[in-house]
N, C-alpha and C. Protein backbone atom coordinates (compact mmCIF):
# COMPACT_ATOMS: atom_id res chain seq x y z
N UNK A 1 -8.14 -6.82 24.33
CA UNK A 1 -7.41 -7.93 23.72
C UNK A 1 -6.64 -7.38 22.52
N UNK A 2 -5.15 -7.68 22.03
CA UNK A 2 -4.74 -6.94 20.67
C UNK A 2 -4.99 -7.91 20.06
N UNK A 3 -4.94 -6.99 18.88
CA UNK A 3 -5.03 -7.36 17.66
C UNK A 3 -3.95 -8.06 16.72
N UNK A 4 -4.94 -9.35 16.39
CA UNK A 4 -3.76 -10.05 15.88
C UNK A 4 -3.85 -10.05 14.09
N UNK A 5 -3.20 -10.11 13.50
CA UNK A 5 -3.23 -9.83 12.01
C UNK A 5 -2.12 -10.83 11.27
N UNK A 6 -2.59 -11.54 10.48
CA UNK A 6 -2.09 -12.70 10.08
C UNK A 6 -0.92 -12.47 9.11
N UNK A 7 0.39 -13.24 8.55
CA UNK A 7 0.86 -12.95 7.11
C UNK A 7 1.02 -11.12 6.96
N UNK A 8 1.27 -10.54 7.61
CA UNK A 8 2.45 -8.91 7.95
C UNK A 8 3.68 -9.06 8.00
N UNK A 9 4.14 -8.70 7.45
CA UNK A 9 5.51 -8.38 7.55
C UNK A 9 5.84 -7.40 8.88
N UNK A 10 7.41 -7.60 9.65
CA UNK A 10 7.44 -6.81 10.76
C UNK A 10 7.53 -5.20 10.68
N UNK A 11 6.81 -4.26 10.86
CA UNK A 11 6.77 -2.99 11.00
C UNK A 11 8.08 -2.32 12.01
N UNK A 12 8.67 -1.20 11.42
CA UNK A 12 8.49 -0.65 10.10
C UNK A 12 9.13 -1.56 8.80
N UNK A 13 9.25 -1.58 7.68
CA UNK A 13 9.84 -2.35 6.82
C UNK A 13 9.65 -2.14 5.47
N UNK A 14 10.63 -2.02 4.37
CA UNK A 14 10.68 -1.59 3.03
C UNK A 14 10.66 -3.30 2.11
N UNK A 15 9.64 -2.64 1.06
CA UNK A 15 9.38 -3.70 0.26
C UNK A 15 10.36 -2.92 -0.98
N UNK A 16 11.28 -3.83 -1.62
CA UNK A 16 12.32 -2.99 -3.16
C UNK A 16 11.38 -2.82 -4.05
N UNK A 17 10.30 -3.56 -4.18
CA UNK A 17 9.69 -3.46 -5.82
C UNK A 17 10.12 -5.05 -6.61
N UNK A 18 10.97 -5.38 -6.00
CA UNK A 18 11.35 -6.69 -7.39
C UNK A 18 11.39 -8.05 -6.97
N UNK A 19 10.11 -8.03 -6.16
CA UNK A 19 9.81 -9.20 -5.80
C UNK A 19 10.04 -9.86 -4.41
N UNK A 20 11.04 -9.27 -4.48
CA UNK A 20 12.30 -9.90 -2.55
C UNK A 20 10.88 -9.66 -1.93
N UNK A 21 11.45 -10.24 -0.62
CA UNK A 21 11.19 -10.19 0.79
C UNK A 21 10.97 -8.72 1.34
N UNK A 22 10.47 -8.20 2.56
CA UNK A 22 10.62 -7.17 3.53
C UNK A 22 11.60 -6.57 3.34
N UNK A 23 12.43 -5.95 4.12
CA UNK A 23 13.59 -5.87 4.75
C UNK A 23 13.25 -4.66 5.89
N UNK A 24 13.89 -4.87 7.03
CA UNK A 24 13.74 -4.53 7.94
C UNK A 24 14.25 -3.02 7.85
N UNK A 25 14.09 -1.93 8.39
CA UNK A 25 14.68 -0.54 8.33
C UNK A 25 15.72 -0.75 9.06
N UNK A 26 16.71 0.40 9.05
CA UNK A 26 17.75 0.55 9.80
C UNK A 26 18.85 1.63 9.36
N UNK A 27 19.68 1.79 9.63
CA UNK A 27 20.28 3.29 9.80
C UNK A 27 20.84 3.37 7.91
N UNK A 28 21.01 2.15 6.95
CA UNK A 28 21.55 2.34 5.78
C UNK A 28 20.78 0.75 5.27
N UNK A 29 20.08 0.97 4.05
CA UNK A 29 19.55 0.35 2.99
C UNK A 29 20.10 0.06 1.77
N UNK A 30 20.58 -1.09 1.65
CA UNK A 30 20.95 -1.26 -0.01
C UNK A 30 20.30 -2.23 -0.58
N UNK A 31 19.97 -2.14 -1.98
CA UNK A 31 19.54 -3.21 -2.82
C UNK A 31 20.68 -3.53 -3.73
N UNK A 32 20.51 -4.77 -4.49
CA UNK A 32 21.50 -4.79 -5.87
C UNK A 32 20.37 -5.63 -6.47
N UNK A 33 20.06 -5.00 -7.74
CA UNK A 33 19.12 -5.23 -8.58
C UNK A 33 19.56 -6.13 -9.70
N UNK A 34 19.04 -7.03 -9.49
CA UNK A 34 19.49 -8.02 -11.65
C UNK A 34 19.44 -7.54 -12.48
N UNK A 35 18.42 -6.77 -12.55
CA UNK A 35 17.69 -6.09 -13.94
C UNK A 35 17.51 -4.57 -13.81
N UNK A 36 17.84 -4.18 -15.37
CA UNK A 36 17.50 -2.22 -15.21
C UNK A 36 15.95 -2.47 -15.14
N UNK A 37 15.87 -1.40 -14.95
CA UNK A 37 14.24 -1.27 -14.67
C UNK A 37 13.39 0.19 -14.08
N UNK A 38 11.86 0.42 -14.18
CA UNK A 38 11.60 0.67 -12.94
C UNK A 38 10.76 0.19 -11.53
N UNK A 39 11.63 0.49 -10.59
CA UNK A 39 10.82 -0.14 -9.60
C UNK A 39 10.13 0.54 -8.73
N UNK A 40 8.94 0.09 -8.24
CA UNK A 40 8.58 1.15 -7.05
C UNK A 40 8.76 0.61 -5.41
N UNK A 41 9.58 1.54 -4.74
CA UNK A 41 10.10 0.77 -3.49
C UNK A 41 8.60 1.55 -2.36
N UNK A 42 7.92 0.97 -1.64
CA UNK A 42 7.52 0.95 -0.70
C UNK A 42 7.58 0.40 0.85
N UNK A 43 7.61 1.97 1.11
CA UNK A 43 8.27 1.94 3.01
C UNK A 43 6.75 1.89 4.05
N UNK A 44 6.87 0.99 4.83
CA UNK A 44 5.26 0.78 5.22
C UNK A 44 5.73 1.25 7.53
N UNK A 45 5.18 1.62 7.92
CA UNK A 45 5.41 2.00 9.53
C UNK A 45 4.12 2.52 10.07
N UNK A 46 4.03 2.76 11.22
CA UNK A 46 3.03 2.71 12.11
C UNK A 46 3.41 4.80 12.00
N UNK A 47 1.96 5.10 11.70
CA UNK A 47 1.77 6.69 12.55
C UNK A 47 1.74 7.09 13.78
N UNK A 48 2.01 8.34 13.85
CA UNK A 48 2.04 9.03 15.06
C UNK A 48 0.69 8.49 16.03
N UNK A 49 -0.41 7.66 16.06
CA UNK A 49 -1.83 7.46 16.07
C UNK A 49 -1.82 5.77 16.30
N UNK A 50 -0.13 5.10 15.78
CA UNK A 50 -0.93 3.91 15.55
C UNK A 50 -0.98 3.08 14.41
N UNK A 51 -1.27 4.66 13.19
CA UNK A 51 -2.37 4.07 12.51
C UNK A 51 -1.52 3.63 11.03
N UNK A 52 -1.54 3.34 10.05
CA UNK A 52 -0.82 2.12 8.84
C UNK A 52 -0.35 3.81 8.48
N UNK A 53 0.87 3.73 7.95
CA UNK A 53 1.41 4.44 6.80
C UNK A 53 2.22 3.95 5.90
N UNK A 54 1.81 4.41 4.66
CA UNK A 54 2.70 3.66 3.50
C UNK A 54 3.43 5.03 2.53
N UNK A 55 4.55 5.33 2.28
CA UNK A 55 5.24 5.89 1.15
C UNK A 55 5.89 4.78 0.16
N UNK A 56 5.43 5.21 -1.14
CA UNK A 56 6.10 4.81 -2.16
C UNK A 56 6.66 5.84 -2.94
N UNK A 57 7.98 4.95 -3.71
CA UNK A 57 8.83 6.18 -4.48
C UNK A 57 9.16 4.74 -5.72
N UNK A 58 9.39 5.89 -6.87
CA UNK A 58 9.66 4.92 -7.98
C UNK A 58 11.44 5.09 -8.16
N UNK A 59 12.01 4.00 -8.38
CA UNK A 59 13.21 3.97 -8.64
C UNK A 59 14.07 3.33 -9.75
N UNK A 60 14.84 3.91 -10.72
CA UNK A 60 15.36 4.00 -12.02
C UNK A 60 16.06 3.31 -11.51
N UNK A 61 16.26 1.82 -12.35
CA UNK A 61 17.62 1.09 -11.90
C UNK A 61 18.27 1.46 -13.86
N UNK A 62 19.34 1.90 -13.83
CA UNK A 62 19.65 2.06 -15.64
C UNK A 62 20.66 0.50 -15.31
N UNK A 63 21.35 0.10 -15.11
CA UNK A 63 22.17 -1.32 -15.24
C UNK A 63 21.76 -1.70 -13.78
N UNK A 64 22.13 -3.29 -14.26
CA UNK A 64 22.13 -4.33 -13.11
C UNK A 64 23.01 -4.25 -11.89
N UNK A 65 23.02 -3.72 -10.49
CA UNK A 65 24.14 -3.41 -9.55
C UNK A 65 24.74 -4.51 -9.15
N UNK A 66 25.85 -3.83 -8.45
CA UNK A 66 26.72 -5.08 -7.90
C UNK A 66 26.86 -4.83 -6.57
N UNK A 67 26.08 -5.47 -5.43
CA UNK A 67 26.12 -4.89 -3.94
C UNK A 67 27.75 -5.21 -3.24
N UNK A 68 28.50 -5.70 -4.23
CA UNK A 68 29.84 -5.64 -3.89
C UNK A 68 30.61 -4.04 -4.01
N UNK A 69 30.37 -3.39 -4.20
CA UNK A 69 30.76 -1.98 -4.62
C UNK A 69 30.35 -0.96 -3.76
């Protein structure tokens, strides 16, 4: 029978650090941030096994972006 697991977000999928939502992977990622800051973005996907993997990286926002640019 699989396994069902409640409140997951869809795998693979990057969390920004600043609160948002998921976002789904795909060939190019952008954020535009309100605030300088630092954030830590965590990328969460299934291993070679299956099994949970998570990387996190910390990221320097120095000014607020403009995802128009």
């Amino acid at each position: 029978m699989p396994r069902v697991v409640l409140n997951q977000p869809p795998w693979p999928c990057v969390f920004f650090g600043d609160g948002g939502g998921p976002a789904a992977f795909g060939k190019e990622l952008r954020r535009a941030y309100a605030k300088a800051g630092l954030y830590v973005v965590t990328g969460r996907a299934a291993g070679p096994d299956d099994e949970p993997l998570t990387v996190k990286t910390r990221v320097v926002v120095d000014a607020a972006t403009d995802e128009r640019r």
